[in-house]
PDB file of N, CA and C in Angstrom:
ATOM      1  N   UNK A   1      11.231 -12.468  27.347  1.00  0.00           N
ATOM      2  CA  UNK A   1      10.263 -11.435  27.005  1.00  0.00           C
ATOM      3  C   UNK A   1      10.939 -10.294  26.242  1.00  0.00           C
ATOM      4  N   UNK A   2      12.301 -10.039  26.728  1.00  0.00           N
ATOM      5  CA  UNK A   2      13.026  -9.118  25.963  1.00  0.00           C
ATOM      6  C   UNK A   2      13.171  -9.092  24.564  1.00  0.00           C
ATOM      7  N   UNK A   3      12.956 -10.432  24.081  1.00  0.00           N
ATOM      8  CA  UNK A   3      13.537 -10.822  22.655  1.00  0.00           C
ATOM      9  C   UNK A   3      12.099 -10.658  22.103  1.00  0.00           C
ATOM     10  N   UNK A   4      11.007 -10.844  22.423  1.00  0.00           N
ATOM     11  CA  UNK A   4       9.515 -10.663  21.819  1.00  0.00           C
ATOM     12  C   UNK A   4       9.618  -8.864  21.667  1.00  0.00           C
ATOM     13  N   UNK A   5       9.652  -8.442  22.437  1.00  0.00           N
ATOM     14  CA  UNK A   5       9.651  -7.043  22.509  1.00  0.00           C
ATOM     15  C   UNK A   5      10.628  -6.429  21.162  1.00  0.00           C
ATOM     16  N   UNK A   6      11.704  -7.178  21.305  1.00  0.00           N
ATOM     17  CA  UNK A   6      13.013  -6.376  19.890  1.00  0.00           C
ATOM     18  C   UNK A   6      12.106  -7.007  18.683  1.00  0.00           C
ATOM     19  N   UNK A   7      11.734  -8.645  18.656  1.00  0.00           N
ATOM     20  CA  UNK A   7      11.196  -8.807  17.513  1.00  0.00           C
ATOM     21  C   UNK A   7       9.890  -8.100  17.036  1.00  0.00           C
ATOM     22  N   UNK A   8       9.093  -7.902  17.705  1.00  0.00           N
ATOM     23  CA  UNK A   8       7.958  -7.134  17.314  1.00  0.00           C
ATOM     24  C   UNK A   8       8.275  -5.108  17.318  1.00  0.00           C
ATOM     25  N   UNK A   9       9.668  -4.848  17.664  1.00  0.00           N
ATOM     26  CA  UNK A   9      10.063  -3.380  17.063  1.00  0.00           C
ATOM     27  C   UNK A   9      10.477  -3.828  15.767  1.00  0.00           C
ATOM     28  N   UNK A  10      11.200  -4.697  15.639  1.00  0.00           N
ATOM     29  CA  UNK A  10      11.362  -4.955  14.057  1.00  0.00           C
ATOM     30  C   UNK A  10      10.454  -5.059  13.086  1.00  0.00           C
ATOM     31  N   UNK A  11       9.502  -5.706  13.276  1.00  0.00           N
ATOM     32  CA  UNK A  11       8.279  -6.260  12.378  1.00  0.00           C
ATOM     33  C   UNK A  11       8.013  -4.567  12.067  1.00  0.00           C
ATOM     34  N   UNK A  12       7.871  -3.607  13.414  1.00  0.00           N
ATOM     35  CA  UNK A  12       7.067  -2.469  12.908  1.00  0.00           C
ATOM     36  C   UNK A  12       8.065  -1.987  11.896  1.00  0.00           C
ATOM     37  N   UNK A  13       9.521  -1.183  12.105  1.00  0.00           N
ATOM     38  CA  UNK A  13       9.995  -0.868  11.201  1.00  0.00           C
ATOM     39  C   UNK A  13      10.017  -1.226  10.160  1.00  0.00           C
ATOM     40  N   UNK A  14      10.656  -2.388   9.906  1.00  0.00           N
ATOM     41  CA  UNK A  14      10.117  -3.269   8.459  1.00  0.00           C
ATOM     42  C   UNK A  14       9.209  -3.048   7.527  1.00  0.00           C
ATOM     43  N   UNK A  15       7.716  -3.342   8.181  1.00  0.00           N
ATOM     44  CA  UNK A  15       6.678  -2.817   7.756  1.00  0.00           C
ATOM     45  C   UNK A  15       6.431  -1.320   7.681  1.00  0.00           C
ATOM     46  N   UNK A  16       6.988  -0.568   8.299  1.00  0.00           N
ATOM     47  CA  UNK A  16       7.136   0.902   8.059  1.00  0.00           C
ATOM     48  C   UNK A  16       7.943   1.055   6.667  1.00  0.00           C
ATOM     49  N   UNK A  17       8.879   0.927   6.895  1.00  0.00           N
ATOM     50  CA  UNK A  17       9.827   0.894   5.411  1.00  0.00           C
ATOM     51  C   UNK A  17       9.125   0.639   4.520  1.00  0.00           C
ATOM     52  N   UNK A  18       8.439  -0.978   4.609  1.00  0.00           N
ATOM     53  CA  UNK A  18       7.675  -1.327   2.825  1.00  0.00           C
ATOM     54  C   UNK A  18       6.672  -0.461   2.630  1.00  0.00           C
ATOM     55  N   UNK A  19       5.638   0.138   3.333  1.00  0.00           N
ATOM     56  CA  UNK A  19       4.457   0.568   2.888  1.00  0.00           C
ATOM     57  C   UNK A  19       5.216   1.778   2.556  1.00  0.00           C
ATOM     58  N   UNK A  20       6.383   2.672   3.263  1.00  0.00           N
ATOM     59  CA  UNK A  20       6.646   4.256   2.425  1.00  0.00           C
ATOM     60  C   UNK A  20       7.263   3.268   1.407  1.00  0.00           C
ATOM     61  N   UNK A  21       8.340   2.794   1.036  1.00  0.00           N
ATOM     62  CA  UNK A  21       8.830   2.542  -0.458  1.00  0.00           C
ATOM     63  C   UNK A  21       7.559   2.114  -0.937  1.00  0.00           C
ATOM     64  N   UNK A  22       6.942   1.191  -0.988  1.00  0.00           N
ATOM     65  CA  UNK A  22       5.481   1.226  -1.625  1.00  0.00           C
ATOM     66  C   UNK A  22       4.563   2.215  -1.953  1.00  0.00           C
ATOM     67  N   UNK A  23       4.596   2.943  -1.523  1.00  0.00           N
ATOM     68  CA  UNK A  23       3.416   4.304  -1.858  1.00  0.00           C
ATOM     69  C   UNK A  23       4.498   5.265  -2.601  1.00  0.00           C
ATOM     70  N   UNK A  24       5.809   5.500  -2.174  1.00  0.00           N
ATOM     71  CA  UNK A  24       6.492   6.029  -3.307  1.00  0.00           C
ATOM     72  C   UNK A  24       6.950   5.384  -4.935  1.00  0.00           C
ATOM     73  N   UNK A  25       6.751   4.363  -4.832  1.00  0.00           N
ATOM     74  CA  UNK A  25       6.653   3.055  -6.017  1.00  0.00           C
ATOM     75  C   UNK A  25       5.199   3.075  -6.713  1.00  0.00           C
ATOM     76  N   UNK A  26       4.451   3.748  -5.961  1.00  0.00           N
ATOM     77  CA  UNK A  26       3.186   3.545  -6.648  1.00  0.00           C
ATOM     78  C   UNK A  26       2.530   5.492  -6.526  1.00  0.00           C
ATOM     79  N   UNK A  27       3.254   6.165  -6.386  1.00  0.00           N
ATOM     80  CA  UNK A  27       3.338   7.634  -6.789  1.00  0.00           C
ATOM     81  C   UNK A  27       1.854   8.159  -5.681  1.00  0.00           C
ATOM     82  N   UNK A  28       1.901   7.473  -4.543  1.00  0.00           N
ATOM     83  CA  UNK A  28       1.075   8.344  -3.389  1.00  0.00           C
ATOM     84  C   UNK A  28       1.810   9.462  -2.867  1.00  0.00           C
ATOM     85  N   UNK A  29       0.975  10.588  -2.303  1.00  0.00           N
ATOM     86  CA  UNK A  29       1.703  11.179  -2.222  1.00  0.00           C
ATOM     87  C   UNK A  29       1.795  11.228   0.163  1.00  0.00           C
ATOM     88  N   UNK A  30       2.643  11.411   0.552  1.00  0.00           N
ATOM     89  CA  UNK A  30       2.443  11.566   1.855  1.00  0.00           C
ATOM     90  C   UNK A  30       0.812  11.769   2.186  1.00  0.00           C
ATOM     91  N   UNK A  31       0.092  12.830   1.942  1.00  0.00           N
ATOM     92  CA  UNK A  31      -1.666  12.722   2.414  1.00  0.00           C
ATOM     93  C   UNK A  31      -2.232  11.291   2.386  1.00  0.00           C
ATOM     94  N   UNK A  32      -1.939  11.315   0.891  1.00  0.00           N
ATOM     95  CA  UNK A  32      -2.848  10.260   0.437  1.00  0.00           C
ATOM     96  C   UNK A  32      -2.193   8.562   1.389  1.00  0.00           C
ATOM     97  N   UNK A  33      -1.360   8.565   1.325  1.00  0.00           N
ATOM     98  CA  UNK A  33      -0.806   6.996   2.398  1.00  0.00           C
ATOM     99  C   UNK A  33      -1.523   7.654   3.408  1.00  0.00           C
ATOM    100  N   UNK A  34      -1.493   8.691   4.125  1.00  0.00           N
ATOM    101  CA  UNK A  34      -2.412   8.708   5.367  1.00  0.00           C
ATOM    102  C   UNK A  34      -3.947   8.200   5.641  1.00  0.00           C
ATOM    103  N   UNK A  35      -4.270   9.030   4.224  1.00  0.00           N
ATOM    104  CA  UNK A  35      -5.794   8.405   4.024  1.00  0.00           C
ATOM    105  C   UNK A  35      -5.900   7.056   3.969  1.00  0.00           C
ATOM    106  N   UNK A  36      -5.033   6.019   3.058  1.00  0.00           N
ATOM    107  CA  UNK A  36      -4.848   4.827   2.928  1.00  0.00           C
ATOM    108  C   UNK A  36      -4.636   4.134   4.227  1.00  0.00           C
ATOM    109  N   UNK A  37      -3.873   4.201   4.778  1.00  0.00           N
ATOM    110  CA  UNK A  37      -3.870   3.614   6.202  1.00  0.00           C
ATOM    111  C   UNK A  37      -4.040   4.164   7.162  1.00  0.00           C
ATOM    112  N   UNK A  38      -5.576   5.333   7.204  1.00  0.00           N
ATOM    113  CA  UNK A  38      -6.168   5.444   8.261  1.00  0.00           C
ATOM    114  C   UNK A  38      -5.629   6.295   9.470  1.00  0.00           C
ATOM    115  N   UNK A  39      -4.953   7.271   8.722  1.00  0.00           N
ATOM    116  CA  UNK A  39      -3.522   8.165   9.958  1.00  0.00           C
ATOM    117  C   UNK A  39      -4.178   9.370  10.611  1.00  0.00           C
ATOM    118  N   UNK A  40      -4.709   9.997  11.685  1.00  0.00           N
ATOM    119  CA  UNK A  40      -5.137  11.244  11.570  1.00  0.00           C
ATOM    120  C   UNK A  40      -4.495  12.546  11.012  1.00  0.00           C
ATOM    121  N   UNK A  41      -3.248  12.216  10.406  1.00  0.00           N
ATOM    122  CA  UNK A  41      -2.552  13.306   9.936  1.00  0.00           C
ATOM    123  C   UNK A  41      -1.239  12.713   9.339  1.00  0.00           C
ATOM    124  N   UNK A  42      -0.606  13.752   8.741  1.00  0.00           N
ATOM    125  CA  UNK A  42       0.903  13.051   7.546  1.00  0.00           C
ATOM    126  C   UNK A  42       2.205  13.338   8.867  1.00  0.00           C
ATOM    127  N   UNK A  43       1.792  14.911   9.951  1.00  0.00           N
ATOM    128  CA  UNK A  43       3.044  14.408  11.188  1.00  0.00           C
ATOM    129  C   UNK A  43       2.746  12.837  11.692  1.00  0.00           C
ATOM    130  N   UNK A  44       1.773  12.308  11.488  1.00  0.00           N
ATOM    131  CA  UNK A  44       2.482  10.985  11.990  1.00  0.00           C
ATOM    132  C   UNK A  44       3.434  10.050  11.709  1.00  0.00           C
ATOM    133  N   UNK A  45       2.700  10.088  10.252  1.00  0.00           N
ATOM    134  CA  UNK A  45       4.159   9.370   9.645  1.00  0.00           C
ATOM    135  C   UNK A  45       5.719   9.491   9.905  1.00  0.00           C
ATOM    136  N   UNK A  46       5.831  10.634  10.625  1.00  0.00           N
ATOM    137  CA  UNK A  46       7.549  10.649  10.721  1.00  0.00           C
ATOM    138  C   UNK A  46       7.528   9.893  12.012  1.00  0.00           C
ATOM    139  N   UNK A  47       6.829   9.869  12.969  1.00  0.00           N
ATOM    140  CA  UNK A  47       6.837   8.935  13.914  1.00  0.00           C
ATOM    141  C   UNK A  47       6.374   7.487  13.906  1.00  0.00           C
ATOM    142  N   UNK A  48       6.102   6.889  12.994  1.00  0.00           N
ATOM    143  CA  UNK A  48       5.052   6.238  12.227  1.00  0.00           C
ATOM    144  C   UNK A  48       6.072   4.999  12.968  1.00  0.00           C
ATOM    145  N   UNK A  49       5.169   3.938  13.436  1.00  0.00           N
ATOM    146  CA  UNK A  49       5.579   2.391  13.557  1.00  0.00           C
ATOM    147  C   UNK A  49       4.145   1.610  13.269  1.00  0.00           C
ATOM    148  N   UNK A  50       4.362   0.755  12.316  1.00  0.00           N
ATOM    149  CA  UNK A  50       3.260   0.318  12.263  1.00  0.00           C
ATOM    150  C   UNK A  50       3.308  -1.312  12.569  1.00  0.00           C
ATOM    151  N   UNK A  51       2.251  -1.368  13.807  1.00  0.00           N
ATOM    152  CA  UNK A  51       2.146  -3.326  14.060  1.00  0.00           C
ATOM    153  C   UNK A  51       1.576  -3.838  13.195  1.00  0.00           C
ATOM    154  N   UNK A  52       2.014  -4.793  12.323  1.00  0.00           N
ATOM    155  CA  UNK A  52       1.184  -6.146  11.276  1.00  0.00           C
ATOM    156  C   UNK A  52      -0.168  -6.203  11.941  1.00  0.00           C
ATOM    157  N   UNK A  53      -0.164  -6.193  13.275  1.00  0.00           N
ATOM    158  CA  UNK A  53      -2.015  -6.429  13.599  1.00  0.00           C
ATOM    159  C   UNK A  53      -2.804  -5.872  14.257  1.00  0.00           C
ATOM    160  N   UNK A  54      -2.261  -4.181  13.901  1.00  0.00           N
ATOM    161  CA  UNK A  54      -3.211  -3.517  14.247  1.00  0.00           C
ATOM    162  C   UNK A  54      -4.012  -3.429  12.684  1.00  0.00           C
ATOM    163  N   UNK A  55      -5.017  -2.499  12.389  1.00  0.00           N
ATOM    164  CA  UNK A  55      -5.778  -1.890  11.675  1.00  0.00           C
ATOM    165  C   UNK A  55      -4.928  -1.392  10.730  1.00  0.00           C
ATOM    166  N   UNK A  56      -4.294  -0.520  10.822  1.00  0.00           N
ATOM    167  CA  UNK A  56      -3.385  -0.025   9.926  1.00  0.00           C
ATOM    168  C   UNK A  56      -2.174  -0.543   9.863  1.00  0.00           C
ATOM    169  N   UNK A  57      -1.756  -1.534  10.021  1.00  0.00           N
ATOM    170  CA  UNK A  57      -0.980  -2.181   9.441  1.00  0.00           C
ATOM    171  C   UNK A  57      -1.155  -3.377   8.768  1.00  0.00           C
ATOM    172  N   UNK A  58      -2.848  -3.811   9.080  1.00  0.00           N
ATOM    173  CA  UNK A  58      -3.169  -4.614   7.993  1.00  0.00           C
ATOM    174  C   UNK A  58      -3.505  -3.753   6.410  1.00  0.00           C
ATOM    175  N   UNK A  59      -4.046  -2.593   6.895  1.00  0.00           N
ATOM    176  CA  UNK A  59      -4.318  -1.586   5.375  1.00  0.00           C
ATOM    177  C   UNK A  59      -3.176  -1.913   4.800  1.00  0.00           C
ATOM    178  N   UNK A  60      -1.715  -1.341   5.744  1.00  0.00           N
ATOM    179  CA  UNK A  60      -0.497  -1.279   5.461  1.00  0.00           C
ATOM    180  C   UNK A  60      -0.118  -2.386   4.006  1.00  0.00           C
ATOM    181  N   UNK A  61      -0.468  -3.723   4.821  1.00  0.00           N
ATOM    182  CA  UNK A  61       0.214  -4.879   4.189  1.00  0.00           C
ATOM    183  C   UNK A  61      -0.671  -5.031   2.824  1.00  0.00           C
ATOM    184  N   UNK A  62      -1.700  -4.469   2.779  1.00  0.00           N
ATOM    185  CA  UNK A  62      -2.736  -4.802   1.831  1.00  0.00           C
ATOM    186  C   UNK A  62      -2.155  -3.255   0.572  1.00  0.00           C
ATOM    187  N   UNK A  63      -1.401  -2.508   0.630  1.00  0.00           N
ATOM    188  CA  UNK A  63      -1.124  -1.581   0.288  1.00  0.00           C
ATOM    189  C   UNK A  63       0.208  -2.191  -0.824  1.00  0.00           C
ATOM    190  N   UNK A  64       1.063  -3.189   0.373  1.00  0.00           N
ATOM    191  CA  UNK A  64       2.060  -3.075  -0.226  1.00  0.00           C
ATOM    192  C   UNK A  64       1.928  -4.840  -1.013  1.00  0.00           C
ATOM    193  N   UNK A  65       1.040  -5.289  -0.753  1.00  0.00           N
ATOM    194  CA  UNK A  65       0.463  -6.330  -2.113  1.00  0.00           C
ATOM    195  C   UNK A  65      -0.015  -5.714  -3.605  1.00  0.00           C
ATOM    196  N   UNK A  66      -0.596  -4.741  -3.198  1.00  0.00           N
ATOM    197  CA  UNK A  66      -0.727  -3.765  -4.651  1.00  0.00           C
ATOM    198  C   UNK A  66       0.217  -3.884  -4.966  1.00  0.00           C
ATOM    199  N   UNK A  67       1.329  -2.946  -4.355  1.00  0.00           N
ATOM    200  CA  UNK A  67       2.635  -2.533  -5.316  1.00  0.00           C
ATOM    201  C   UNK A  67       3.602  -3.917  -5.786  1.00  0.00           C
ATOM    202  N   UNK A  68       3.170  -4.815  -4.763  1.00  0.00           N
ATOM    203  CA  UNK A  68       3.820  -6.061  -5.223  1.00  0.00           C
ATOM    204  C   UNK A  68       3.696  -6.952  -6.788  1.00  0.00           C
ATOM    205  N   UNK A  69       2.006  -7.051  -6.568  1.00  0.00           N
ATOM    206  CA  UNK A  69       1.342  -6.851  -7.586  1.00  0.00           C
ATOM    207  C   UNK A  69       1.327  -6.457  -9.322  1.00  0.00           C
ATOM    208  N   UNK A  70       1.273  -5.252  -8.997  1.00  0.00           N
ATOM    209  CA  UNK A  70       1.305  -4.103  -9.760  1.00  0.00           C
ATOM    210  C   UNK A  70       3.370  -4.089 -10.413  1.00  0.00           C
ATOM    211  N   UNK A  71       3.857  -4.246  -9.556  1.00  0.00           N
ATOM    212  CA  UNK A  71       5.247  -4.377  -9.852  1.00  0.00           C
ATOM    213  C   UNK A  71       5.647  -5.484 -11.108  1.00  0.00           C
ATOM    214  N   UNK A  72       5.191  -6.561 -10.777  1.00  0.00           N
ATOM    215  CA  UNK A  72       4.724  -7.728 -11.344  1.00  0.00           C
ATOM    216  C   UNK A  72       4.227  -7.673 -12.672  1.00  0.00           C
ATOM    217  N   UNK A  73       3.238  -7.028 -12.788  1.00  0.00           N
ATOM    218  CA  UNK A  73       2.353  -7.244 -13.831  1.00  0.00           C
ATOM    219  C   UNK A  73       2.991  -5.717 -14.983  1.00  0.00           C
ATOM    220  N   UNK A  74       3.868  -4.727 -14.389  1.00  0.00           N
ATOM    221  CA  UNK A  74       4.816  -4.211 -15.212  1.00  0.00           C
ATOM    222  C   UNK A  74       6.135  -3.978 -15.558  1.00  0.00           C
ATOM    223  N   UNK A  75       6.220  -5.273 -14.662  1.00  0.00           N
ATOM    224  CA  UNK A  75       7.979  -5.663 -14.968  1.00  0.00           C
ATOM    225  C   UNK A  75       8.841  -4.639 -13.929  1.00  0.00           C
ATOM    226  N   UNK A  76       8.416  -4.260 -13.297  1.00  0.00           N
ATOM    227  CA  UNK A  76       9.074  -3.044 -12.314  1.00  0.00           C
ATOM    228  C   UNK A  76       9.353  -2.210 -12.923  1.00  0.00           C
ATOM    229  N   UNK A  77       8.440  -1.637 -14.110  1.00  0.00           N
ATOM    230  CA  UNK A  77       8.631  -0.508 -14.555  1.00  0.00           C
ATOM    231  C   UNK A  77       7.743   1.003 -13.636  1.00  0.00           C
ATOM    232  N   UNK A  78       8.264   1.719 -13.119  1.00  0.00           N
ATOM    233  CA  UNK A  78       7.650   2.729 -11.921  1.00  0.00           C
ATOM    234  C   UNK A  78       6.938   3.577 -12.677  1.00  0.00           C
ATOM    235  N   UNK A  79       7.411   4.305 -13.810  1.00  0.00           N
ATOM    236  CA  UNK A  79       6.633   4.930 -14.759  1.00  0.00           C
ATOM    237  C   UNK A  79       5.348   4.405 -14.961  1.00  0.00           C
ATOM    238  N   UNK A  80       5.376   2.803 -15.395  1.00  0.00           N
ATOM    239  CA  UNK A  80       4.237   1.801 -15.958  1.00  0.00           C
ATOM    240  C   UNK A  80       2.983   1.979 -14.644  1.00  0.00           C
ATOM    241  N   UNK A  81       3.405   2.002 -13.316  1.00  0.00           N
ATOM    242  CA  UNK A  81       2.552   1.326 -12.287  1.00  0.00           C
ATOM    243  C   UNK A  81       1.797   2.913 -11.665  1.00  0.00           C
ATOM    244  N   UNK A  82       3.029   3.766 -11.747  1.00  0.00           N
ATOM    245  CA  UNK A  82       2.177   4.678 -11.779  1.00  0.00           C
ATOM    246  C   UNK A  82       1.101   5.907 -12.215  1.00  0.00           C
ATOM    247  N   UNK A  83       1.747   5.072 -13.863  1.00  0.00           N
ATOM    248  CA  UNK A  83       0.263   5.275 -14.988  1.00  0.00           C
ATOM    249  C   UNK A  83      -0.654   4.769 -14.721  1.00  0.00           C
ATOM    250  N   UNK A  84      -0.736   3.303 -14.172  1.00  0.00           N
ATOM    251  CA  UNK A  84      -1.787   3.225 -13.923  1.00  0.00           C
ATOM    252  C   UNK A  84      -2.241   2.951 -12.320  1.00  0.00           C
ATOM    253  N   UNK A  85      -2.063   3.620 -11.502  1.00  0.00           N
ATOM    254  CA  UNK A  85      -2.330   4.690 -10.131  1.00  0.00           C
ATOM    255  C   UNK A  85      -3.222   5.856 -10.779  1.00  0.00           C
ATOM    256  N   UNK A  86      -2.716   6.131 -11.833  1.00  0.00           N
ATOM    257  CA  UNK A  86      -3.316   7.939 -11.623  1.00  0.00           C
ATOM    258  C   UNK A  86      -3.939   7.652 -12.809  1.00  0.00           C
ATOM    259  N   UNK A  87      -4.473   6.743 -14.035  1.00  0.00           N
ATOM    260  CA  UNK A  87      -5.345   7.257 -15.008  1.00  0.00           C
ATOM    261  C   UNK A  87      -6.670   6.361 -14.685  1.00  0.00           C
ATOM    262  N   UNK A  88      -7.647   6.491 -15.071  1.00  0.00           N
ATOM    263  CA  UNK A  88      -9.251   6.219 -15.359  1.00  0.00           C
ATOM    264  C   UNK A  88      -9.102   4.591 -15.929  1.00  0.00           C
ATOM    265  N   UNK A  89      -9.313   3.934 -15.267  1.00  0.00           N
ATOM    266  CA  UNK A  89      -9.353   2.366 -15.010  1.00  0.00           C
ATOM    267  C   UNK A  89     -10.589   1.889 -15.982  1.00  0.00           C
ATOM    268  N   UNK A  90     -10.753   0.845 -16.906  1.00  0.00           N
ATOM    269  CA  UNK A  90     -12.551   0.606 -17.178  1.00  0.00           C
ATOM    270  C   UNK A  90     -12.783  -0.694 -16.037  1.00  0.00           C
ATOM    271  N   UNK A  91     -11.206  -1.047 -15.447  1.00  0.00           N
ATOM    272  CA  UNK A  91     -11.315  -2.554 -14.781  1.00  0.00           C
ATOM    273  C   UNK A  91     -11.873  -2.143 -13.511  1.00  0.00           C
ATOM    274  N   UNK A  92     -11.248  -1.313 -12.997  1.00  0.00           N
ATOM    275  CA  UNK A  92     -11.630  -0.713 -11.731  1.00  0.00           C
ATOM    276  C   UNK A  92     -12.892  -0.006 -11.854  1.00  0.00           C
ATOM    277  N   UNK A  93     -13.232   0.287 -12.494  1.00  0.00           N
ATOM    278  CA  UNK A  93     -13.832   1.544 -13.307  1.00  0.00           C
ATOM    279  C   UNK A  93     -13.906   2.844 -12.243  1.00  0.00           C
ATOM    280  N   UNK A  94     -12.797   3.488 -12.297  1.00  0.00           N
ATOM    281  CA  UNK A  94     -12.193   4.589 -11.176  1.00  0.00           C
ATOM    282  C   UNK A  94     -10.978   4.614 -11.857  1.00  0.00           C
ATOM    283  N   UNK A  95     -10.069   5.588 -10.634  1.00  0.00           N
ATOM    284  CA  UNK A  95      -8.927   6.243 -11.118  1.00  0.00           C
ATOM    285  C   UNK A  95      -8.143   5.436  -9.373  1.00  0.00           C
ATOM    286  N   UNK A  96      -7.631   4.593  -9.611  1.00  0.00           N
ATOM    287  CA  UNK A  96      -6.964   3.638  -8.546  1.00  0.00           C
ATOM    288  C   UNK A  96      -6.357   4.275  -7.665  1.00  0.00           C
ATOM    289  N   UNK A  97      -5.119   5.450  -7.346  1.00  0.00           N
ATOM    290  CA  UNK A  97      -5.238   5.780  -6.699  1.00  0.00           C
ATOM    291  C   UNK A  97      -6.271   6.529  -5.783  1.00  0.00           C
ATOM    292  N   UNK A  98      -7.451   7.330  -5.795  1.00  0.00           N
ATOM    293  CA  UNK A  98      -8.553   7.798  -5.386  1.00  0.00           C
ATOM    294  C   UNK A  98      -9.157   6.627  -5.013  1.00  0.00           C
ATOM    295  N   UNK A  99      -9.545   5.615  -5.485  1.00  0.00           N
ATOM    296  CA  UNK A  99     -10.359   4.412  -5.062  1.00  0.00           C
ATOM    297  C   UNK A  99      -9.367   3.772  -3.534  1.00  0.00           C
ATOM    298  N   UNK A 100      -8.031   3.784  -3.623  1.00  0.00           N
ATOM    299  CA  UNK A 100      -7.635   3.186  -2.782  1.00  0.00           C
ATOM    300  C   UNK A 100      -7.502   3.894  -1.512  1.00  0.00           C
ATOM    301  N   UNK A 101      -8.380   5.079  -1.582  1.00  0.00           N
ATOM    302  CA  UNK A 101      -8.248   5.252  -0.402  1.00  0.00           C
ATOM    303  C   UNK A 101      -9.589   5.285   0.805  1.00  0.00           C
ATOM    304  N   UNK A 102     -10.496   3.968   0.065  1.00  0.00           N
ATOM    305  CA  UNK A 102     -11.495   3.804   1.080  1.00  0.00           C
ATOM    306  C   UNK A 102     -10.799   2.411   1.234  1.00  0.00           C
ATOM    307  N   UNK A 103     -11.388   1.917   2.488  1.00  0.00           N
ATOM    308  CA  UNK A 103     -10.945   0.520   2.646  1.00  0.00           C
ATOM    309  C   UNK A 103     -11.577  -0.579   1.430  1.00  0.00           C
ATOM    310  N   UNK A 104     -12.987  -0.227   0.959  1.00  0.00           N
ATOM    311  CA  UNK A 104     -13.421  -0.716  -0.170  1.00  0.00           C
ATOM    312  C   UNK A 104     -12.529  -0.828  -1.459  1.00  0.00           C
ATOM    313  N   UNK A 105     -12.523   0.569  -1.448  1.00  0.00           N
ATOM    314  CA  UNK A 105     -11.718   0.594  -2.786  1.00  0.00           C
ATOM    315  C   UNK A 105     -10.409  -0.622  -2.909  1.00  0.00           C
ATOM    316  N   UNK A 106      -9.883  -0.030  -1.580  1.00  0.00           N
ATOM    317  CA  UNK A 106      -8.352  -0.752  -1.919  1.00  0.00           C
ATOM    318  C   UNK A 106      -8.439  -2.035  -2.033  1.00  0.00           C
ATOM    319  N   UNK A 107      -9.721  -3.021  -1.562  1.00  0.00           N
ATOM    320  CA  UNK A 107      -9.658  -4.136  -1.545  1.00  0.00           C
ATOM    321  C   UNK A 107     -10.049  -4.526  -3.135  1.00  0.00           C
ATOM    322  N   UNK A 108     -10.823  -3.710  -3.410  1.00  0.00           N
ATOM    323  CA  UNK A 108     -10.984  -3.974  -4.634  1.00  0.00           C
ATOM    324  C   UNK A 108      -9.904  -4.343  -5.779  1.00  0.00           C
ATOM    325  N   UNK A 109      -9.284  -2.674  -5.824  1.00  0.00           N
ATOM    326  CA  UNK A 109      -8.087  -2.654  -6.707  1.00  0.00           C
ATOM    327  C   UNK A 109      -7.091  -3.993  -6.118  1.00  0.00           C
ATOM    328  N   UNK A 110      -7.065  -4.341  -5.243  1.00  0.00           N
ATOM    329  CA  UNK A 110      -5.596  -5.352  -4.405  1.00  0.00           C
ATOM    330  C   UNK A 110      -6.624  -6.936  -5.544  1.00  0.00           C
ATOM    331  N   UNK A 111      -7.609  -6.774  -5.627  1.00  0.00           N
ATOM    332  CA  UNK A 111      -8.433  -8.136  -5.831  1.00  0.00           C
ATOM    333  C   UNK A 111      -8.552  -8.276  -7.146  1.00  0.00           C
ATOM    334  N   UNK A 112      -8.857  -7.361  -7.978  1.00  0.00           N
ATOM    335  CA  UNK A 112      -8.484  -7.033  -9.356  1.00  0.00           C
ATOM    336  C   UNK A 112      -6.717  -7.413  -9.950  1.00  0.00           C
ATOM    337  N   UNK A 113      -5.854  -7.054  -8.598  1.00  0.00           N
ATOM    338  CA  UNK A 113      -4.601  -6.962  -8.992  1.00  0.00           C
ATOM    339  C   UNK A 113      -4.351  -8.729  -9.290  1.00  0.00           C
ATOM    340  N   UNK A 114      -4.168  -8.609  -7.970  1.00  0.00           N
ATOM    341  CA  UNK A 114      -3.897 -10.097  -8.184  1.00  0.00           C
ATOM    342  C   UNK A 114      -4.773 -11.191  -8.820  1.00  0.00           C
ATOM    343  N   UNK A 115      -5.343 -10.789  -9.645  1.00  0.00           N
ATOM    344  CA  UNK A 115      -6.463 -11.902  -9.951  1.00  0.00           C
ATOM    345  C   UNK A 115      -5.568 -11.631 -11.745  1.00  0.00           C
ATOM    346  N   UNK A 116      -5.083 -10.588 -11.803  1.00  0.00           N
ATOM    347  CA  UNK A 116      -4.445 -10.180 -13.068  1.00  0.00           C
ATOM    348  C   UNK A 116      -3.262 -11.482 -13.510  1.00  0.00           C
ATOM    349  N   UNK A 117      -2.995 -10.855 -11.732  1.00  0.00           N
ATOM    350  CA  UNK A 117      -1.282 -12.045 -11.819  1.00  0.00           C
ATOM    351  C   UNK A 117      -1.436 -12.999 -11.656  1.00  0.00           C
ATOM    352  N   UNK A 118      -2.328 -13.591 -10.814  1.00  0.00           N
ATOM    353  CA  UNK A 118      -2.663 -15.033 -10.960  1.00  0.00           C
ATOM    354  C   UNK A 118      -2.753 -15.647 -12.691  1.00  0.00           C
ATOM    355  N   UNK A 119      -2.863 -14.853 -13.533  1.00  0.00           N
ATOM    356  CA  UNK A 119      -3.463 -15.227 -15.035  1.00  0.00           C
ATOM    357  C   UNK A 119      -2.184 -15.199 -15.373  1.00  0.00           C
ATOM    358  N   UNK A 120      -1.139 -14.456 -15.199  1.00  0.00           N
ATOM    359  CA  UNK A 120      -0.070 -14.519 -16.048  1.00  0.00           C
ATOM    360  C   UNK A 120       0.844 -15.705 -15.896  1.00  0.00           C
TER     361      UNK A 120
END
């Protein structure tokens, strides 16, 4: 039982790590990841562990498929991905970061994304 317990502290950190390098890769700012995965506030995040199956750590994982995504489709250029985070979409037709922070939105933009990369 001991070893379930260390493996599932790992999973959280892990997944803690990707979604902040992810939202800093994709130019969120601390609020806004809160809004995105559902936080009552940004002090959480410094305490922040997030389980793969709670609620917010599925947002989580769905967050960091964007940036996966999105990484992808501009060569890992950070400048590139987070031009388009912050400008007026006609695909999205929104401004992607703002959209991603309803659960709608983000599924959207994540469904748009990869439907991009699937083509390439």
């Amino acid at each position: 039982m001991h070893k379930t317990s260390e493996k599932i502290e790992k999973q959280k950190k892990v997944l803690t790590k990707a979604v902040l390098s992810s939202a800093k890769q994709l130019g969120l700012t601390l609020d806004q990841l809160a809004i995105v995965i559902n936080l009552d506030s940004v002090e959480t995040l410094n305490s922040l562990q997030l389980d793969p199956d709670s609620s917010q750590g599925e947002l989580a994982i769905i967050l960091i498929r964007i940036a996966i995504s999105l990484d992808a489709l501009t060569g890992g250029e950070a400048k590139w991905m987070q031009h388009f985070m912050k400008s007026p979409n006609k695909l999205t037709k929104g401004i992607p970061i703002k959209q991603i922070q309803t659960t709608q939105g983000l599924f959207s933009v994540l469904h748009l994304l990869e439907g991009l990369r699937a083509k390439l």
